[in-house]
PDB file of N, CA and C in Angstrom:
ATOM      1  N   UNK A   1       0.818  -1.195   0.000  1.00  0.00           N
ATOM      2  CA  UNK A   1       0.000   0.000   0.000  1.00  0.00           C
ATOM      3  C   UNK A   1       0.865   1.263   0.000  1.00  0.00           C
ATOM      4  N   UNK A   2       1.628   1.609   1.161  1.00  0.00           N
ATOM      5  CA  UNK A   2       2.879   2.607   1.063  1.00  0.00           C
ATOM      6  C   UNK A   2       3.425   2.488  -0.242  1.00  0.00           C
ATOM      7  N   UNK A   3       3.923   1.409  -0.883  1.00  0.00           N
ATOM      8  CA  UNK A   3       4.651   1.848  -1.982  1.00  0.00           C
ATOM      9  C   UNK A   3       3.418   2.370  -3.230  1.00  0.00           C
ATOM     10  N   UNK A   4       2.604   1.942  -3.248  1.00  0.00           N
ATOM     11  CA  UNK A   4       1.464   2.735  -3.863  1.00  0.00           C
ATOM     12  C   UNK A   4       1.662   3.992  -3.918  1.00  0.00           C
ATOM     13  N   UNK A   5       1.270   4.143  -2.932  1.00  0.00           N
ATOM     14  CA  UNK A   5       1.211   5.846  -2.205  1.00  0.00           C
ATOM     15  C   UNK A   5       2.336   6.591  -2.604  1.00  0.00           C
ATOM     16  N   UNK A   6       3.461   5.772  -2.982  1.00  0.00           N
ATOM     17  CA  UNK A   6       4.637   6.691  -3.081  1.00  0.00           C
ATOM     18  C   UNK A   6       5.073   6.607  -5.015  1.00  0.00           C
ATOM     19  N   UNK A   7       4.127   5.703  -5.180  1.00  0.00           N
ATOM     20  CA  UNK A   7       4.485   5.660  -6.585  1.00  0.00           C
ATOM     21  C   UNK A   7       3.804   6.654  -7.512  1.00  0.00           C
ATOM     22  N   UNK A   8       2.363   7.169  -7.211  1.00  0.00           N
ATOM     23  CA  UNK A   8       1.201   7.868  -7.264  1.00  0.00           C
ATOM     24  C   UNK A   8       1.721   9.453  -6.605  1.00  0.00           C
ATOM     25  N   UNK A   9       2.866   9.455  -6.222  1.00  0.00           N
ATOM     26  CA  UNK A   9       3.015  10.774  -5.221  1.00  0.00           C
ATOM     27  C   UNK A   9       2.854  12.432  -5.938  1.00  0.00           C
ATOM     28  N   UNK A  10       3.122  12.295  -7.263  1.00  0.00           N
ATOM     29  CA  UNK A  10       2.782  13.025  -8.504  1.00  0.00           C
ATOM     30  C   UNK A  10       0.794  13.372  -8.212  1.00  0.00           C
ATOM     31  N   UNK A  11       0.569  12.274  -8.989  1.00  0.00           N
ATOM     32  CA  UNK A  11      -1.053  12.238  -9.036  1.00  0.00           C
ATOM     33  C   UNK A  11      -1.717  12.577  -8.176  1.00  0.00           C
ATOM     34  N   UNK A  12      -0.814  12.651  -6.669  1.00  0.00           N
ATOM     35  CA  UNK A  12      -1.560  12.743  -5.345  1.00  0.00           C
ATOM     36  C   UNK A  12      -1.406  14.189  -5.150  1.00  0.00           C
ATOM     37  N   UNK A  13      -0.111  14.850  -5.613  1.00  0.00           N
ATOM     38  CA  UNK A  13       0.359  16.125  -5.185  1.00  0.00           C
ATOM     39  C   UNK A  13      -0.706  17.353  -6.424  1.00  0.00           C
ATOM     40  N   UNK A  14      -1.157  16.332  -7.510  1.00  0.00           N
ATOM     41  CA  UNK A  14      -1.957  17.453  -8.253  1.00  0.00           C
ATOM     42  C   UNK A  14      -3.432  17.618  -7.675  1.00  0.00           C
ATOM     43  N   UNK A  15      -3.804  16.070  -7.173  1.00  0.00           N
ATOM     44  CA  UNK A  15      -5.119  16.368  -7.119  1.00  0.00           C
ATOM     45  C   UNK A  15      -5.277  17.064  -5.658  1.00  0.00           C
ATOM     46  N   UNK A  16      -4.436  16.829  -4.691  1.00  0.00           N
ATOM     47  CA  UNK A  16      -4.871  17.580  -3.382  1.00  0.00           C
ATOM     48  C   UNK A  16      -4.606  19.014  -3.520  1.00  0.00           C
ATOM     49  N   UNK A  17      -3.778  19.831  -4.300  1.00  0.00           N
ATOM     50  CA  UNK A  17      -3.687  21.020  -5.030  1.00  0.00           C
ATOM     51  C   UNK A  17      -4.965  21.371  -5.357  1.00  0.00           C
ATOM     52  N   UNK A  18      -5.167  20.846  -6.228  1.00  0.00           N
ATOM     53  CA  UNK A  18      -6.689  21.238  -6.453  1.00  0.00           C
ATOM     54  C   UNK A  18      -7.841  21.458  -5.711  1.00  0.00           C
ATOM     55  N   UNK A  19      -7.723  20.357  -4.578  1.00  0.00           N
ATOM     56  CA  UNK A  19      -8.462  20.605  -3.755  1.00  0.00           C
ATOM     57  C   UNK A  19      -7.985  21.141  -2.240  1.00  0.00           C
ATOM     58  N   UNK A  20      -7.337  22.325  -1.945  1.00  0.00           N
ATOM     59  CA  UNK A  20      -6.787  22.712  -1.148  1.00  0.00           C
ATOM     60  C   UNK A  20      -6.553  21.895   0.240  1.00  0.00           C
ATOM     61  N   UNK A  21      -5.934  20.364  -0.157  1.00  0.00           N
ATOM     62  CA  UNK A  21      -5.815  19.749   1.027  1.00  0.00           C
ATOM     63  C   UNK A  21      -4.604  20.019   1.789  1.00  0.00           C
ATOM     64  N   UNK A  22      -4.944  20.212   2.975  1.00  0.00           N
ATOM     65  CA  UNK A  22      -3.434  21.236   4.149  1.00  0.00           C
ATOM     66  C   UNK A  22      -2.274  20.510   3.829  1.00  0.00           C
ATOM     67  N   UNK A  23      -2.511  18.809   3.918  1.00  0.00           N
ATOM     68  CA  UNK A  23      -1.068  18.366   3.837  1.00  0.00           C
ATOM     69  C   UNK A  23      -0.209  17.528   2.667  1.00  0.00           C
ATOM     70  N   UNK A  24      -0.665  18.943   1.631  1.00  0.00           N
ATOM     71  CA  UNK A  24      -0.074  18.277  -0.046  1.00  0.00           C
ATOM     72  C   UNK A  24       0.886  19.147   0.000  1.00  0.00           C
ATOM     73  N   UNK A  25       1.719  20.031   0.682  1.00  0.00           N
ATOM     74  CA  UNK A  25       2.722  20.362   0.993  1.00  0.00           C
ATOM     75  C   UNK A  25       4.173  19.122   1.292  1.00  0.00           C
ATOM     76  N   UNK A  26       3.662  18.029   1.746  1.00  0.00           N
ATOM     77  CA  UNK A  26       3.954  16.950   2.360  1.00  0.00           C
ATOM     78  C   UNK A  26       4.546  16.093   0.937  1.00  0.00           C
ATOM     79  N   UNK A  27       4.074  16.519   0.014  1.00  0.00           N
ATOM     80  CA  UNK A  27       4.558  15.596  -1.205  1.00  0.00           C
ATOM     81  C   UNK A  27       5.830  16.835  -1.845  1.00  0.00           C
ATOM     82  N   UNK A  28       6.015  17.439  -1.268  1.00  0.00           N
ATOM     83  CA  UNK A  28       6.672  18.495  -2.143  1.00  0.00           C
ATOM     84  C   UNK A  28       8.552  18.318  -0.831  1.00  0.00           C
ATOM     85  N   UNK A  29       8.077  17.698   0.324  1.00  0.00           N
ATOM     86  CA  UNK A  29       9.156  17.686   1.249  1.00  0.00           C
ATOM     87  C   UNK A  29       9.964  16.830   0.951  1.00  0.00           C
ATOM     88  N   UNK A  30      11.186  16.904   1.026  1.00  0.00           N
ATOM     89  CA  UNK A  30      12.130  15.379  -0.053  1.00  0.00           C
ATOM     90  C   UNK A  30      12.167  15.031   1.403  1.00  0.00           C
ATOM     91  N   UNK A  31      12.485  14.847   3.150  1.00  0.00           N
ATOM     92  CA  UNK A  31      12.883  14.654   4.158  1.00  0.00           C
ATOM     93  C   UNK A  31      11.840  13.328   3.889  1.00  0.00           C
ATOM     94  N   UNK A  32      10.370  14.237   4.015  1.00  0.00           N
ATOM     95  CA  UNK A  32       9.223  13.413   4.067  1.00  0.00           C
ATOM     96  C   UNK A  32       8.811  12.198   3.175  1.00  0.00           C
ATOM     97  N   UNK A  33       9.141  12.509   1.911  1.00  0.00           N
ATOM     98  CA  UNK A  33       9.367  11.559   0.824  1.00  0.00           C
ATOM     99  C   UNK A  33      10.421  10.439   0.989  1.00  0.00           C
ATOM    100  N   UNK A  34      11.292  10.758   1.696  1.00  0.00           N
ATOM    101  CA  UNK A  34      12.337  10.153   1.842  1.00  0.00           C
ATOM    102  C   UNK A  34      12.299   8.825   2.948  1.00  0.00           C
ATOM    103  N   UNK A  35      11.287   9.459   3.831  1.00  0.00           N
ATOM    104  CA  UNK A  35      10.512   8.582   5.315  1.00  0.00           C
ATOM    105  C   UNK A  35       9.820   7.874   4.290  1.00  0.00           C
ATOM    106  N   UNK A  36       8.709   8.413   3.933  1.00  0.00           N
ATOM    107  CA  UNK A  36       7.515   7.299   3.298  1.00  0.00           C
ATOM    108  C   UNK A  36       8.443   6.482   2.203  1.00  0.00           C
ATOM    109  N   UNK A  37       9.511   6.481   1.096  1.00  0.00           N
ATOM    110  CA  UNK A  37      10.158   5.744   0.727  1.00  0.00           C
ATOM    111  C   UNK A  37      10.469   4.558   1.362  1.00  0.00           C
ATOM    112  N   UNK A  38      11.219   4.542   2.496  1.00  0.00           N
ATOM    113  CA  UNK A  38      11.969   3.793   3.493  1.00  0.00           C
ATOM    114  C   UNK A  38      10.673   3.232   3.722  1.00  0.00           C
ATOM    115  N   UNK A  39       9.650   3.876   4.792  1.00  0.00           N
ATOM    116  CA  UNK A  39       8.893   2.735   5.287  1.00  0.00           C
ATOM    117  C   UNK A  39       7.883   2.030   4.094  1.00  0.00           C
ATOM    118  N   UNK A  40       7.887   2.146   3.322  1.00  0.00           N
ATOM    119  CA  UNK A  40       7.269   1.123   1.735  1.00  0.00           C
ATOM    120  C   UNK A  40       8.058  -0.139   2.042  1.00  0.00           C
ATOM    121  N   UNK A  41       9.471   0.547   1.790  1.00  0.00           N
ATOM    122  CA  UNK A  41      10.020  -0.574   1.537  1.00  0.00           C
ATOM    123  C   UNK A  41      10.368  -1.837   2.937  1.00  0.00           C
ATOM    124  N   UNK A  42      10.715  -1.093   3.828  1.00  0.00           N
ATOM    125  CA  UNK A  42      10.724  -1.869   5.241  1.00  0.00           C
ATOM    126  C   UNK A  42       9.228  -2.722   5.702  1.00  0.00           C
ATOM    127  N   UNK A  43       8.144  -1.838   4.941  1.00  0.00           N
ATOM    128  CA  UNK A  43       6.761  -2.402   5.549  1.00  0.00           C
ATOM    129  C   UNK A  43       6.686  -3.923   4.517  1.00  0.00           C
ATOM    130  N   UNK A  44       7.249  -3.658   3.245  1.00  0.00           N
ATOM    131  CA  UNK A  44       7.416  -4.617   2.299  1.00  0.00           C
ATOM    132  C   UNK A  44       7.775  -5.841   2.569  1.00  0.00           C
ATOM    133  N   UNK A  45       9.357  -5.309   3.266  1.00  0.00           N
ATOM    134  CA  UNK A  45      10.175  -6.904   4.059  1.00  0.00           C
ATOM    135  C   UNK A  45       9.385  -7.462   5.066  1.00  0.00           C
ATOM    136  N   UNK A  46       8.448  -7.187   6.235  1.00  0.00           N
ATOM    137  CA  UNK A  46       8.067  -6.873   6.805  1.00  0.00           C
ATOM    138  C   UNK A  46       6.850  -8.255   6.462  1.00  0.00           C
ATOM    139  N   UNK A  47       6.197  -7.811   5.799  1.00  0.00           N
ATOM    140  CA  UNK A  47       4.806  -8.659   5.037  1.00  0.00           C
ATOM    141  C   UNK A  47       5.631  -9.511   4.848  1.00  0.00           C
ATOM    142  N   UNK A  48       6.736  -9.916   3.778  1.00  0.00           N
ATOM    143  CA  UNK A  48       7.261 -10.537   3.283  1.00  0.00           C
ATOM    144  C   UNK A  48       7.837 -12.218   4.391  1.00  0.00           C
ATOM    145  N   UNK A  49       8.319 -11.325   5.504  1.00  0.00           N
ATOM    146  CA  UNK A  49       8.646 -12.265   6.554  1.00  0.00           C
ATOM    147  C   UNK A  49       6.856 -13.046   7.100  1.00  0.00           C
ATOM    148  N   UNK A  50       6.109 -12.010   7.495  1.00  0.00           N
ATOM    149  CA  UNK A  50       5.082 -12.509   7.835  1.00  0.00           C
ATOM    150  C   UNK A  50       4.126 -13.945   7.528  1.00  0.00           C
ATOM    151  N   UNK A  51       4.401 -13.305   6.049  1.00  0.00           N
ATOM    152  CA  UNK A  51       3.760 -14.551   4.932  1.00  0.00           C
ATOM    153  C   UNK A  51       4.771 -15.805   5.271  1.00  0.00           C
ATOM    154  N   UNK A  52       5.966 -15.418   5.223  1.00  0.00           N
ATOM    155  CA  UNK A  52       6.727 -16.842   5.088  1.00  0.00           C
ATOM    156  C   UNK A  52       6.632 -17.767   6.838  1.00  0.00           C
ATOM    157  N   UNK A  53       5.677 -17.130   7.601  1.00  0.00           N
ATOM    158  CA  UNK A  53       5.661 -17.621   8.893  1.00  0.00           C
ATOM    159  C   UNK A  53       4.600 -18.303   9.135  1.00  0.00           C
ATOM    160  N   UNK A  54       3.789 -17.835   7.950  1.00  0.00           N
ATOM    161  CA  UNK A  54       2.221 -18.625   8.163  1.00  0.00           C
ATOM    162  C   UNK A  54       2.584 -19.596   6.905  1.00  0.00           C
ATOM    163  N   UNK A  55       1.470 -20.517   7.619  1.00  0.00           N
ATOM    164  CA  UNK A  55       0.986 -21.947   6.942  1.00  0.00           C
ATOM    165  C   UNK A  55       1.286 -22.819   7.425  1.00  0.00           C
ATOM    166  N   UNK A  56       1.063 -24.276   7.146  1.00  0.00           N
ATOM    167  CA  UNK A  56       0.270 -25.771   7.774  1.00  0.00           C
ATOM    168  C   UNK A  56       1.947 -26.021   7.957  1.00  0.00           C
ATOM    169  N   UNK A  57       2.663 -25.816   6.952  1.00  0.00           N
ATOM    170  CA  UNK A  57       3.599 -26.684   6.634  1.00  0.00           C
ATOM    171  C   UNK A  57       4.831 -26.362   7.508  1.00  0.00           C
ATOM    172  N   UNK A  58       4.639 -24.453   7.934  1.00  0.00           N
ATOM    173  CA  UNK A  58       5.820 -24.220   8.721  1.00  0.00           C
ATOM    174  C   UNK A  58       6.006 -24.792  10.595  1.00  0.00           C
ATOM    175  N   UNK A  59       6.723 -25.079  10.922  1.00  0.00           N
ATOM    176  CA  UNK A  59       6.962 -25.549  12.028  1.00  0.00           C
ATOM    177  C   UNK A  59       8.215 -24.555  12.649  1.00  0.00           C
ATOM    178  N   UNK A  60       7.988 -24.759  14.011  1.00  0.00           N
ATOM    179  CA  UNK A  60       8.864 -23.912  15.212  1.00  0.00           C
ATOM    180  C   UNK A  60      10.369 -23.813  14.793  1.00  0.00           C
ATOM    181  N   UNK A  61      11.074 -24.604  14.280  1.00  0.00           N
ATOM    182  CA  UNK A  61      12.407 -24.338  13.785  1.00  0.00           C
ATOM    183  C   UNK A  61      12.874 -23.554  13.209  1.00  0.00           C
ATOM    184  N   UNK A  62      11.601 -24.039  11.421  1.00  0.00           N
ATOM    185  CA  UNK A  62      11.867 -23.124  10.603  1.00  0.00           C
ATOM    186  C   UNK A  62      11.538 -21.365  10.824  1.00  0.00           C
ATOM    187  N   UNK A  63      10.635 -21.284  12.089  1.00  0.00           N
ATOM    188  CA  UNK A  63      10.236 -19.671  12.612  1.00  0.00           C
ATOM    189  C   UNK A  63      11.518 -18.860  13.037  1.00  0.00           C
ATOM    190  N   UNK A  64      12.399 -20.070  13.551  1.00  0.00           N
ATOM    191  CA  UNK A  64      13.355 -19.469  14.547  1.00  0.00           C
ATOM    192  C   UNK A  64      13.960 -19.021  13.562  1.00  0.00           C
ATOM    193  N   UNK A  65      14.483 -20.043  12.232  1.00  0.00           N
ATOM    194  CA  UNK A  65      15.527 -19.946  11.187  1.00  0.00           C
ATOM    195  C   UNK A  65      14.981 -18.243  11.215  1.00  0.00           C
ATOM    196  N   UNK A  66      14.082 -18.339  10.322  1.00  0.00           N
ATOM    197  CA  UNK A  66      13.725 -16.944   9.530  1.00  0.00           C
ATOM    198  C   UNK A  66      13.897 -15.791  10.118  1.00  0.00           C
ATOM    199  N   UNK A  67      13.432 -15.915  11.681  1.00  0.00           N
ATOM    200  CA  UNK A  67      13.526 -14.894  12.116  1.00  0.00           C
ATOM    201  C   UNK A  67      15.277 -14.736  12.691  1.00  0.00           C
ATOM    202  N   UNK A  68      15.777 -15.617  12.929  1.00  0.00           N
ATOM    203  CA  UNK A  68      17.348 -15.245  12.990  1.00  0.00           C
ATOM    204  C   UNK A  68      17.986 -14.516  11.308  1.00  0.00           C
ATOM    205  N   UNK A  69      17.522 -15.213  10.724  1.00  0.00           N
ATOM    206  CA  UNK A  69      17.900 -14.911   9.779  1.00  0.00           C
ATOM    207  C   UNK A  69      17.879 -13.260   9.373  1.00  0.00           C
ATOM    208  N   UNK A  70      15.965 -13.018   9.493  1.00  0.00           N
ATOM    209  CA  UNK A  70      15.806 -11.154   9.090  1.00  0.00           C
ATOM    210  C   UNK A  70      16.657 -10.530  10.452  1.00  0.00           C
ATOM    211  N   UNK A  71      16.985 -11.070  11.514  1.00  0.00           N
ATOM    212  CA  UNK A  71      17.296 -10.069  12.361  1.00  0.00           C
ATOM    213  C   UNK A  71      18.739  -9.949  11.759  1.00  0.00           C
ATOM    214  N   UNK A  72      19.297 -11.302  11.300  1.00  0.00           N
ATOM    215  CA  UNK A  72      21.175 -10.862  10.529  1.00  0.00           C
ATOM    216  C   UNK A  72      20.689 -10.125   9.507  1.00  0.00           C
ATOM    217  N   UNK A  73      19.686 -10.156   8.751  1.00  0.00           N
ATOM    218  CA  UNK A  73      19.362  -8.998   7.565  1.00  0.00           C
ATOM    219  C   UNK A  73      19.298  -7.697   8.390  1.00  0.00           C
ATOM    220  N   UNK A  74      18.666  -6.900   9.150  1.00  0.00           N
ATOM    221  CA  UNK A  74      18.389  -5.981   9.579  1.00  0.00           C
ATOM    222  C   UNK A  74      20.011  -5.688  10.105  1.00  0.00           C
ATOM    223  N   UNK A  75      20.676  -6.032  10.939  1.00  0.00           N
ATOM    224  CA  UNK A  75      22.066  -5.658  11.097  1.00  0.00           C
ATOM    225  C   UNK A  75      22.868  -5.326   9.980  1.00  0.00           C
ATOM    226  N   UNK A  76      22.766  -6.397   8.873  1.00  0.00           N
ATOM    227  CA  UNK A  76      23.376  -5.447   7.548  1.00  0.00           C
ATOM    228  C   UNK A  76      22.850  -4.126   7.188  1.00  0.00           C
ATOM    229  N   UNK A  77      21.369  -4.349   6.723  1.00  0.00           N
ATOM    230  CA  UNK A  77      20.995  -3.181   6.429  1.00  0.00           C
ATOM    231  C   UNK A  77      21.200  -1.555   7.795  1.00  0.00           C
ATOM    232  N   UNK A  78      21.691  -1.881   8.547  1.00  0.00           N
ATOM    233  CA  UNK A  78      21.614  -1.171   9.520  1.00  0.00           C
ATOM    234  C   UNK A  78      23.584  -0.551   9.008  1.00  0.00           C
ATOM    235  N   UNK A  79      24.187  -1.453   8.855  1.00  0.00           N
ATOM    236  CA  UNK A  79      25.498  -1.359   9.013  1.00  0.00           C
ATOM    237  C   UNK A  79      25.371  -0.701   7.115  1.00  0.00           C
ATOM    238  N   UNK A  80      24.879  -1.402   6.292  1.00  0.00           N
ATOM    239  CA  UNK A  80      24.736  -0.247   4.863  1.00  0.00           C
ATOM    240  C   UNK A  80      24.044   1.184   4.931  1.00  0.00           C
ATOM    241  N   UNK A  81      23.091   1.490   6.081  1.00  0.00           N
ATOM    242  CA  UNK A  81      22.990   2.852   6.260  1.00  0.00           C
ATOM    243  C   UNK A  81      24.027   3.680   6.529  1.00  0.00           C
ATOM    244  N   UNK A  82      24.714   2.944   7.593  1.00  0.00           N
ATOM    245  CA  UNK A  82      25.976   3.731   8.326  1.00  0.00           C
ATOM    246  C   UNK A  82      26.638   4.600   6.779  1.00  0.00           C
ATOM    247  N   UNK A  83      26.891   3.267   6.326  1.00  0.00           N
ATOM    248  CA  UNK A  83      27.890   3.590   4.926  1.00  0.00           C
ATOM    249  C   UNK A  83      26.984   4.164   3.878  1.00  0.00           C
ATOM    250  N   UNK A  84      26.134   5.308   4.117  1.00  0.00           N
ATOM    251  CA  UNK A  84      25.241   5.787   3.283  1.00  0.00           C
ATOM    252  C   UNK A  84      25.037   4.661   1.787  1.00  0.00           C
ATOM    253  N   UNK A  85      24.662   3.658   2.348  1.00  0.00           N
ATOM    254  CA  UNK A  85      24.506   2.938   1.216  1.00  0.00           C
ATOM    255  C   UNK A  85      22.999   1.989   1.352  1.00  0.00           C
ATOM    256  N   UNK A  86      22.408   2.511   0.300  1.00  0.00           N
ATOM    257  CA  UNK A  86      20.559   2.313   0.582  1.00  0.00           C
ATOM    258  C   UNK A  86      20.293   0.840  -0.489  1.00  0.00           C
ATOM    259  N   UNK A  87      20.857   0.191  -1.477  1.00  0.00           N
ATOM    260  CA  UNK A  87      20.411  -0.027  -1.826  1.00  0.00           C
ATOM    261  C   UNK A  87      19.672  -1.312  -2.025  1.00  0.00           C
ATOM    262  N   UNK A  88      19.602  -1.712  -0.556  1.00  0.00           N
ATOM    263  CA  UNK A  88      18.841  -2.816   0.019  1.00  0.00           C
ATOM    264  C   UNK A  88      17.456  -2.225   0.290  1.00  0.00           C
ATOM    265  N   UNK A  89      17.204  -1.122  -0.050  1.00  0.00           N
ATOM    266  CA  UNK A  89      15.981  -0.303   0.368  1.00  0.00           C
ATOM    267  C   UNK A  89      15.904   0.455  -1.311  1.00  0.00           C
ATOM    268  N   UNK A  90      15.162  -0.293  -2.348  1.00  0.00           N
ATOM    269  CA  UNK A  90      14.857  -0.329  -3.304  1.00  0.00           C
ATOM    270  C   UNK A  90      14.255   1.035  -3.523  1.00  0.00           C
ATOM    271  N   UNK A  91      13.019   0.914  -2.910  1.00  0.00           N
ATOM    272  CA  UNK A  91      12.034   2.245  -3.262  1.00  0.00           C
ATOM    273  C   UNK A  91      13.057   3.725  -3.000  1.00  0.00           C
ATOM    274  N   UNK A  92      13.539   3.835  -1.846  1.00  0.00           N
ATOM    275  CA  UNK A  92      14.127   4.822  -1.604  1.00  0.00           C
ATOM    276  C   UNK A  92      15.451   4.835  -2.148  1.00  0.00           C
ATOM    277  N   UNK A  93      16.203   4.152  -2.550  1.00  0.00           N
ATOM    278  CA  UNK A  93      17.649   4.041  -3.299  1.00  0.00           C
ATOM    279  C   UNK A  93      17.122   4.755  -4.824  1.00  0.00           C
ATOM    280  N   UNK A  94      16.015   4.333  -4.852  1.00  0.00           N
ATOM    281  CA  UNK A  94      15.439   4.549  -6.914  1.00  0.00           C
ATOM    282  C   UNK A  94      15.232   6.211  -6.549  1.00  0.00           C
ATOM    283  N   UNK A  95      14.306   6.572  -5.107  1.00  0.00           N
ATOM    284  CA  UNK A  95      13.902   7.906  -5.156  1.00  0.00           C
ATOM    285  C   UNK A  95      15.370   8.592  -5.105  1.00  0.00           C
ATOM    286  N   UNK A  96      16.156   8.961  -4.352  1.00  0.00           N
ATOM    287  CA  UNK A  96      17.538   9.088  -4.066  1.00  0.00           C
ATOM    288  C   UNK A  96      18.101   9.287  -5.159  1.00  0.00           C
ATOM    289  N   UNK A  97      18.400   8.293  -5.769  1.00  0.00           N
ATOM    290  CA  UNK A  97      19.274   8.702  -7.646  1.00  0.00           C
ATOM    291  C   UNK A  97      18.166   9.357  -8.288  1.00  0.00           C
ATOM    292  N   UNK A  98      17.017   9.523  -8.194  1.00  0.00           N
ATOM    293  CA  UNK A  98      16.277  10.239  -9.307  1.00  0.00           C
ATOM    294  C   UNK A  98      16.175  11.689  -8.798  1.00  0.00           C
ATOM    295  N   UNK A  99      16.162  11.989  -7.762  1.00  0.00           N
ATOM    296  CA  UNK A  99      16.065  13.245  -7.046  1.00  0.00           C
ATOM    297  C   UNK A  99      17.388  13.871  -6.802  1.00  0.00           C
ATOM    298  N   UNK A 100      18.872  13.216  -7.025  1.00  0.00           N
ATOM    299  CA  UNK A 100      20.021  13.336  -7.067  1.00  0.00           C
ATOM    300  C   UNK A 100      19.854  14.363  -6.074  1.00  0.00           C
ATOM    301  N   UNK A 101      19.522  13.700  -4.314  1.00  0.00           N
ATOM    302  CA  UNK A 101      19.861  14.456  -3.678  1.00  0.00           C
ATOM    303  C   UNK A 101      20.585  13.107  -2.421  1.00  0.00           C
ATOM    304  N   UNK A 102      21.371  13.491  -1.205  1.00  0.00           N
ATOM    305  CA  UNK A 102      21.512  12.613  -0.093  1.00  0.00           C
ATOM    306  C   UNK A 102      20.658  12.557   0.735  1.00  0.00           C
ATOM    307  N   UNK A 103      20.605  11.653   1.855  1.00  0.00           N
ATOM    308  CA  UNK A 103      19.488  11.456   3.033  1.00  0.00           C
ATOM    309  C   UNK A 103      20.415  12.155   3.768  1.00  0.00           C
ATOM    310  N   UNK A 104      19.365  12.989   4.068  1.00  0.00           N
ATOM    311  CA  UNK A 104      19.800  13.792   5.545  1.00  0.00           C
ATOM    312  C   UNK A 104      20.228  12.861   6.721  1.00  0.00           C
ATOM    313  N   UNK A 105      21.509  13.446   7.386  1.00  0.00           N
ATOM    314  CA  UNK A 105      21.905  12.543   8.544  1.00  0.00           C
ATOM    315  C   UNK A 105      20.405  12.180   9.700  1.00  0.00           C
ATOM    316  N   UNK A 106      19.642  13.486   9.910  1.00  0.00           N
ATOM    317  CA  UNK A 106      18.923  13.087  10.850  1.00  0.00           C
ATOM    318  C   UNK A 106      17.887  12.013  10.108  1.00  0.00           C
ATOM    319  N   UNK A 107      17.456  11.777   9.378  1.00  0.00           N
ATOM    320  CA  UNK A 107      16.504  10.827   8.859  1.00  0.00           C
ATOM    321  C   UNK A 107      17.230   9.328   8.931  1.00  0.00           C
ATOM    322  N   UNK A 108      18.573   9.739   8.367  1.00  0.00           N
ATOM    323  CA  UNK A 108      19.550   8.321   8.035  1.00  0.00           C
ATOM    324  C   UNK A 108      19.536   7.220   9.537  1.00  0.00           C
ATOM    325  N   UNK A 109      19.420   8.805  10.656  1.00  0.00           N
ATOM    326  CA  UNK A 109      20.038   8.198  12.307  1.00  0.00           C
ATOM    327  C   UNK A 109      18.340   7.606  12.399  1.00  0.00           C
ATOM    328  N   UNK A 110      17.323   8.278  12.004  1.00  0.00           N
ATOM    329  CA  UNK A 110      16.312   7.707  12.338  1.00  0.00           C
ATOM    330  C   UNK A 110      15.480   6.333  11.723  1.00  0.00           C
ATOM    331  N   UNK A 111      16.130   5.937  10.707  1.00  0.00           N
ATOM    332  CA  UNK A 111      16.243   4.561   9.629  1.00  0.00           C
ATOM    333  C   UNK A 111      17.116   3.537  10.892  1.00  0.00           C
ATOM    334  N   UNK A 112      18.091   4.307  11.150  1.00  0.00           N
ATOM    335  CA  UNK A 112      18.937   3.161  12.311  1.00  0.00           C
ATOM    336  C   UNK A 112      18.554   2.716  13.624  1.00  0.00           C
ATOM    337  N   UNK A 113      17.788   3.687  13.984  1.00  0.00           N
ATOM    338  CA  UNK A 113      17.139   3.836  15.033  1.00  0.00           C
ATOM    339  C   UNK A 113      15.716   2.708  14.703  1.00  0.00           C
ATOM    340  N   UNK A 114      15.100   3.089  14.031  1.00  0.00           N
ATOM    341  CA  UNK A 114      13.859   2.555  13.660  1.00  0.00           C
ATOM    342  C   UNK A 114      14.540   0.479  13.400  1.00  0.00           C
ATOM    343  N   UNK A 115      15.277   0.398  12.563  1.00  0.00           N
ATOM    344  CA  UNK A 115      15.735  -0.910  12.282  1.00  0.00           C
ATOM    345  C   UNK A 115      16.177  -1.403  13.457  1.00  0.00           C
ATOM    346  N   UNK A 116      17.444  -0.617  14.260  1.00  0.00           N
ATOM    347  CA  UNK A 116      17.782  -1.292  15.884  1.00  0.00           C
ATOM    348  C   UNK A 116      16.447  -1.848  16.431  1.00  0.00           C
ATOM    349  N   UNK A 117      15.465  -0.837  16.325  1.00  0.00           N
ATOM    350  CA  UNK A 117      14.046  -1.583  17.460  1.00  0.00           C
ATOM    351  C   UNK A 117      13.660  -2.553  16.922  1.00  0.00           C
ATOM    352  N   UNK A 118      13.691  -2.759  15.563  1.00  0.00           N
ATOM    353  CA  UNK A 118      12.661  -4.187  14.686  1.00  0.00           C
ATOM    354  C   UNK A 118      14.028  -5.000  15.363  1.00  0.00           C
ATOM    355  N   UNK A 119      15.081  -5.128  15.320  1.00  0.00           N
ATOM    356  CA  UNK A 119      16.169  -6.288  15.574  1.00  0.00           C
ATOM    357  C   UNK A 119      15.704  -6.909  17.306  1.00  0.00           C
ATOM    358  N   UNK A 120      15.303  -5.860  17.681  1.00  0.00           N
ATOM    359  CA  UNK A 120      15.025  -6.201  19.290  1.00  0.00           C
ATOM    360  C   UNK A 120      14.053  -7.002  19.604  1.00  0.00           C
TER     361      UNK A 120
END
């Protein structure tokens, strides 16, 4: 759904223009764009793990595997932020080169921040 929202962010920024909605300012903020990027894509992995936890067939082992597993994923991706390097975070790596701008440190610390708590 987020990545929807962020793919549409054009279409969204004309039509709430039009209709003087307060927070279509919000599509025009790269900080803000830059958040809703990230969480698309994190909400993405996210589902992604979920699904692979349900059904008949999975059993207690394989839960543990997976979830050891995304938490060693989340430490990389945590340790490729450090190194301003996104591109395990698809949606926002694509926005990033197309907007040829950097992530602000405070957003970057708050991607690390946000991933440290999912590892916990």
């Amino acid at each position: 759904m987020l990545v929807r929202i962020f793919e549409l962010r054009m279409e969204l920024m004309a039509y709430f223009i039009g209709h003087n909605f307060e927070l279509s300012d919000r599509l025009n903020n790269m900080a803000w764009l830059s958040t809703l990027a990230y969480l698309a894509d994190i909400f993405g992995k996210l589902n992604e793990l979920c699904l692979a936890l349900q059904g008949k067939q999975v059993n207690i082992l394989q839960t543990k595997d997976k979830l050891v597993a995304f938490s060693r994923k989340i430490q990389y991706w945590i340790s490729a932020v450090e190194q301003n390097n996104f591109e395990c975070f698809q949606t926002l790596n694509d926005f990033l080169e197309e907007s040829e701008v950097d992530l602000d440190m405070e957003i970057r610390n708050g991607i690390k921040t946000h991933l440290s708590s999912l590892q916990q």
